[in-house]
C-alpha atoms as a PDB file:
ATOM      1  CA  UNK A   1       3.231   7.843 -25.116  1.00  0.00           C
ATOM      2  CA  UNK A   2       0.889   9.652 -28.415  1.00  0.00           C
ATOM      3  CA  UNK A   3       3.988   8.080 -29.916  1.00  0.00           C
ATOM      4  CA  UNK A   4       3.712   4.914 -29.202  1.00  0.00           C
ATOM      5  CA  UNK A   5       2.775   2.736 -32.347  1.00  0.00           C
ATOM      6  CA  UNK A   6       0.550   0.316 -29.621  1.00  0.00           C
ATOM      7  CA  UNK A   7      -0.289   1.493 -26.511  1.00  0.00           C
ATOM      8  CA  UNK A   8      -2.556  -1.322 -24.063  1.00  0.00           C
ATOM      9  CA  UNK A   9      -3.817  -0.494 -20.860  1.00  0.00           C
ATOM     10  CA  UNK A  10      -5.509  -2.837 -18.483  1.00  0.00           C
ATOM     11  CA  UNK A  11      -6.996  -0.866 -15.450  1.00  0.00           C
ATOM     12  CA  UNK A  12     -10.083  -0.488 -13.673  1.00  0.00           C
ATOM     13  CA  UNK A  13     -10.312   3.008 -14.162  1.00  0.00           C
ATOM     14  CA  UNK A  14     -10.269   5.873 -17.369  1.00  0.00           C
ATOM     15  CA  UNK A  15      -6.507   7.075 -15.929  1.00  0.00           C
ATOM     16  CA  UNK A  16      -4.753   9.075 -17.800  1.00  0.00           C
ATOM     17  CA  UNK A  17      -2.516   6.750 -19.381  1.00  0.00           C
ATOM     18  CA  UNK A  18      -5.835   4.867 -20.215  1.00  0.00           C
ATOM     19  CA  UNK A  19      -7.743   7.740 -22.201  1.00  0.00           C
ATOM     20  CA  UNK A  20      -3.889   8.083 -24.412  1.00  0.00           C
ATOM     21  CA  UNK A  21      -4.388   4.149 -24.885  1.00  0.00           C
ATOM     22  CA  UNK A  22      -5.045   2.563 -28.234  1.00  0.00           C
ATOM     23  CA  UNK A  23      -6.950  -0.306 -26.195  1.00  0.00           C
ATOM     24  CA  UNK A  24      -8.203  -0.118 -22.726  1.00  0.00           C
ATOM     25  CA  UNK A  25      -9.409  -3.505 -21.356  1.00  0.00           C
ATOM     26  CA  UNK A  26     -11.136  -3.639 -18.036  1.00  0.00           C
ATOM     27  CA  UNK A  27      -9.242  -5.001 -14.794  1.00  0.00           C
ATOM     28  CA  UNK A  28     -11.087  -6.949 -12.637  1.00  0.00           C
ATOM     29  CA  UNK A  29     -12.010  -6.249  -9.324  1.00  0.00           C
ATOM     30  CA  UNK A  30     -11.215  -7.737  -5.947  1.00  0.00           C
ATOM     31  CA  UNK A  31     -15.207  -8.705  -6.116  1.00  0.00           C
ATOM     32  CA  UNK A  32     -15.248  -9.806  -9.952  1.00  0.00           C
ATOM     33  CA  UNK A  33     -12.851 -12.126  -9.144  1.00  0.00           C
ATOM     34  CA  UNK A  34     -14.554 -14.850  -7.311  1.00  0.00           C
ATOM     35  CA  UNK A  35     -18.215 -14.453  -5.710  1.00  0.00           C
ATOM     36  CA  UNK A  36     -18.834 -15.151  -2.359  1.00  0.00           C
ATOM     37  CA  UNK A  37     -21.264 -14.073   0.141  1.00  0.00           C
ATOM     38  CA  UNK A  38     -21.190 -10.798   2.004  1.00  0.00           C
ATOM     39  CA  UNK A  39     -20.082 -12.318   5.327  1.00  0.00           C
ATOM     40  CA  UNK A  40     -17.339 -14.267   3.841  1.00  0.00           C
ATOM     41  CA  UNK A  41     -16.470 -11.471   1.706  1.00  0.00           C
ATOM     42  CA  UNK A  42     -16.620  -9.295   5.295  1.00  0.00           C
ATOM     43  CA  UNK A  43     -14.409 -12.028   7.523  1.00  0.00           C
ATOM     44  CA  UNK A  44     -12.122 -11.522   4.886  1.00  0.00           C
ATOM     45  CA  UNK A  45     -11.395  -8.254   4.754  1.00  0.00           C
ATOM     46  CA  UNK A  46     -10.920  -8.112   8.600  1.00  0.00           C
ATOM     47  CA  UNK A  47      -8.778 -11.224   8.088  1.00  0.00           C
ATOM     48  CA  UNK A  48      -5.148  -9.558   9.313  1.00  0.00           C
ATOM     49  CA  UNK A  49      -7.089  -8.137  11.997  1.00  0.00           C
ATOM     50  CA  UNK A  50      -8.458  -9.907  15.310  1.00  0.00           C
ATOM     51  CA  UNK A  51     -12.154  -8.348  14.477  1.00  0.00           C
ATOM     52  CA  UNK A  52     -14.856 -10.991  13.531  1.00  0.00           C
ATOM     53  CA  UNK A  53     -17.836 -10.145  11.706  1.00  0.00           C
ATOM     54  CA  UNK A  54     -19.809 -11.449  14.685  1.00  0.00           C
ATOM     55  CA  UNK A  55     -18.048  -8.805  16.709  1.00  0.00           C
ATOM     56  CA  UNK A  56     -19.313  -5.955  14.648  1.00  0.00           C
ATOM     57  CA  UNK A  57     -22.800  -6.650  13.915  1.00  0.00           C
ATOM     58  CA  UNK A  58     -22.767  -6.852  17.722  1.00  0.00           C
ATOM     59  CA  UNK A  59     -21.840  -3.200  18.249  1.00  0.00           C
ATOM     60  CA  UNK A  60     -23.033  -1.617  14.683  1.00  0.00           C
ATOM     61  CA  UNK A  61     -20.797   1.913  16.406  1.00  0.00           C
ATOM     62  CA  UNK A  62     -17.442   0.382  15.905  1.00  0.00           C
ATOM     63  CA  UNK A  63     -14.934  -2.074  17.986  1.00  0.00           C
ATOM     64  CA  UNK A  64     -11.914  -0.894  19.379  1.00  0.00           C
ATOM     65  CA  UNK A  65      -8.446  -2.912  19.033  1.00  0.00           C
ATOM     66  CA  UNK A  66      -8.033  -1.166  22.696  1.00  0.00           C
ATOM     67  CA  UNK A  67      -9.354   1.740  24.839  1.00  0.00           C
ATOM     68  CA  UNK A  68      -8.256   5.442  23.611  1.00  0.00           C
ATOM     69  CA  UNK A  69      -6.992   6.783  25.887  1.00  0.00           C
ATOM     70  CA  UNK A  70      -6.173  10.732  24.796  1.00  0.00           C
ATOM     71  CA  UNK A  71      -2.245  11.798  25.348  1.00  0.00           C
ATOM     72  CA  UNK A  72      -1.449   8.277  27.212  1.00  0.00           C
ATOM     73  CA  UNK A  73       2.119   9.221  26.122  1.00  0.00           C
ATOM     74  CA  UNK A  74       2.064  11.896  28.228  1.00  0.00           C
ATOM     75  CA  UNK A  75       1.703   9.395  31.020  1.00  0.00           C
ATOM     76  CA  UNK A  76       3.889   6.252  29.569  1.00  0.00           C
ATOM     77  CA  UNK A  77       5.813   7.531  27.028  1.00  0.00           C
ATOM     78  CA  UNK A  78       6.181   6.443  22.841  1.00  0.00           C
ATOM     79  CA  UNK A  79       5.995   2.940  21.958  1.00  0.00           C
ATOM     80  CA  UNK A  80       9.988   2.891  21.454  1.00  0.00           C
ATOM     81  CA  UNK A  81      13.139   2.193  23.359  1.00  0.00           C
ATOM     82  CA  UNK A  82      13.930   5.513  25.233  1.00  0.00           C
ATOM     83  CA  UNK A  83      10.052   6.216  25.551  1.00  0.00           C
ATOM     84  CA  UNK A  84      10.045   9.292  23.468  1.00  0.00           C
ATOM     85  CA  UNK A  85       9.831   9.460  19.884  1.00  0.00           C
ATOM     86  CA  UNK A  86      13.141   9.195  17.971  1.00  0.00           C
ATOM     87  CA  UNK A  87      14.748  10.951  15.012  1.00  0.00           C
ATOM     88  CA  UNK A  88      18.103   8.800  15.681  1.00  0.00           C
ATOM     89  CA  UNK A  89      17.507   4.705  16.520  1.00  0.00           C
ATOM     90  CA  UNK A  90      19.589   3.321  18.354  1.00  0.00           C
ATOM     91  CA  UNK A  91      17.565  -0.173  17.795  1.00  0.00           C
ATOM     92  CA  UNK A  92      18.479   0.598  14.311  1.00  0.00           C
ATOM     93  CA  UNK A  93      21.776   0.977  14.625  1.00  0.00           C
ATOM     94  CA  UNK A  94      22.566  -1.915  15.686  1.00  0.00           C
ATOM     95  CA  UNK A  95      21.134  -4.416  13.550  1.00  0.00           C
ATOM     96  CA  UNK A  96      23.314  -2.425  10.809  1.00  0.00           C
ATOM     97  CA  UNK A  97      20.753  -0.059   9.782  1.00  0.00           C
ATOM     98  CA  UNK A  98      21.150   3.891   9.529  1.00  0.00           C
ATOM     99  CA  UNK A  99      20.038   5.185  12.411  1.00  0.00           C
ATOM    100  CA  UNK A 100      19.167   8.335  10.509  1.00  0.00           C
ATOM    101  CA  UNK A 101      15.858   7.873   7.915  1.00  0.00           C
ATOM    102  CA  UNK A 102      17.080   8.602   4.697  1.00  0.00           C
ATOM    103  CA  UNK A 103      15.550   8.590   1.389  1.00  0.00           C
ATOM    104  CA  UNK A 104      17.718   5.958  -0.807  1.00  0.00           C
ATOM    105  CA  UNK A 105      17.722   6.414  -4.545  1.00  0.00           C
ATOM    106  CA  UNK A 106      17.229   3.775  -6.853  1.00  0.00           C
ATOM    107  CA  UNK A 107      19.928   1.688  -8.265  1.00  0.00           C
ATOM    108  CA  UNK A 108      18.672   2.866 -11.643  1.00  0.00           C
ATOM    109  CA  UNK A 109      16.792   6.194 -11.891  1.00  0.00           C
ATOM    110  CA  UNK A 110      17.460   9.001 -13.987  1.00  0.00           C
ATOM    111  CA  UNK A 111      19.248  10.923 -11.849  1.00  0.00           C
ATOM    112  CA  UNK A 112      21.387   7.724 -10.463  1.00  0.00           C
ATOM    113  CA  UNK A 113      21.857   6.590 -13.846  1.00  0.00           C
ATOM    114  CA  UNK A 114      21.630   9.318 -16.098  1.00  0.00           C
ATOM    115  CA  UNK A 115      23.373   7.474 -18.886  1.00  0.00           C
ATOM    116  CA  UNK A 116      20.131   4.620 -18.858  1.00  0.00           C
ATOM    117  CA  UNK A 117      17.919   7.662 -18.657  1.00  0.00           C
ATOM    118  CA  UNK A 118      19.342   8.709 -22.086  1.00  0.00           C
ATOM    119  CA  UNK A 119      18.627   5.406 -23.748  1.00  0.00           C
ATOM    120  CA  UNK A 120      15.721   4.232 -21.939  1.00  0.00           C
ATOM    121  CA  UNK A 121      13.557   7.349 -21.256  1.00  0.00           C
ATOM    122  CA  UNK A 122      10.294   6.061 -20.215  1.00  0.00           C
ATOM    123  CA  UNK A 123      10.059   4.198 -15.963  1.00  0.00           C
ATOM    124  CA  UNK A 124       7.430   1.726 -15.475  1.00  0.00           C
ATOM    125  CA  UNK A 125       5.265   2.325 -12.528  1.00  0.00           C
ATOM    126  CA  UNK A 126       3.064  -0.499 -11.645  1.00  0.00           C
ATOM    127  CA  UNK A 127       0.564   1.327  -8.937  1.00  0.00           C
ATOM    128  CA  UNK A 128       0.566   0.764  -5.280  1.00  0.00           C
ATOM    129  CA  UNK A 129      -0.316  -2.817  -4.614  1.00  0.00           C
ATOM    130  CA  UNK A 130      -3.373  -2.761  -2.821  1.00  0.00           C
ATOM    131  CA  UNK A 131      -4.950  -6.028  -1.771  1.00  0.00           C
ATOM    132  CA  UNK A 132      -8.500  -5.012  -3.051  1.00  0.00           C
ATOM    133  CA  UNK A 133      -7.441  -4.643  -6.514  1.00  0.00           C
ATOM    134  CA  UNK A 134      -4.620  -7.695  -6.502  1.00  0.00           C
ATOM    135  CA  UNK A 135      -6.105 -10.165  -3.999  1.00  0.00           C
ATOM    136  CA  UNK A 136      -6.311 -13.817  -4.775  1.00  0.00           C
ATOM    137  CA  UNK A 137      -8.879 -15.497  -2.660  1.00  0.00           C
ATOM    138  CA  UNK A 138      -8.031 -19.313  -2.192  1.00  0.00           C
END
């Protein structure tokens, strides 16, 4: 990248690639990006799950999605077909899938396309996308 005649990074923090940069130009945040109170901001962010804000200022210790209950699957099994856990799915299976997990190279990496890798050296990597940096509000 020191190689690069323009190099212009847009990121909330000093990264790596961001202190090699010829420009660095701040990324918003998930809370730059619109204002809104701390409750709304709150209900929001417990949005996918059935928690209201309500619920927790109620009990300030935490709230429970359901009771823990220490090595129930000693009792009732795993949460899957055979009630153990499974390196082989059968579920899997047949809906088409490899029953097996197996990590899948990609169409066009270096080592599955080593002939790309020649001409085009460099892989973009965009970052995880994590909703607190990427969120749109509506």
């Amino acid at each position: 990248m020191r190689k690069l005649e323009l190099l212009v990074v847009i990121d909330l923090f000093l990264t790596d690639t961001a202190k090699l940069a010829h420009v660095v130009l701040p990324a918003a945040s998930f809370l730059e990006k619109q204002w809104k109170e701390t409750e709304e901001l709150a209900q929001y962010l417990l949005g996918p799950t059935d928690i209201t804000f309500e619920q927790l200022k109620e009990n300030p210790n935490g709230v429970f999605y359901s009771k823990w209950e220490p090595k129930r699957h000693l009792r009732e099994g795993f949460n899957t077909p055979s009630g153990r856990p499974e390196l082989y799915s059968e579920l899997l299976r047949q809906y088409g899938y490899d029953p097996l997990l197996v990590f899948v190279e990609p169409a066009e990496s270096p080592i599955s396309r080593p002939d790309l890798a020649q001409t085009y050296p460099l892989i973009l990597v965009t970052g995880p996308k994590t909703r607190f940096y990427t969120c749109k509000w509506s």
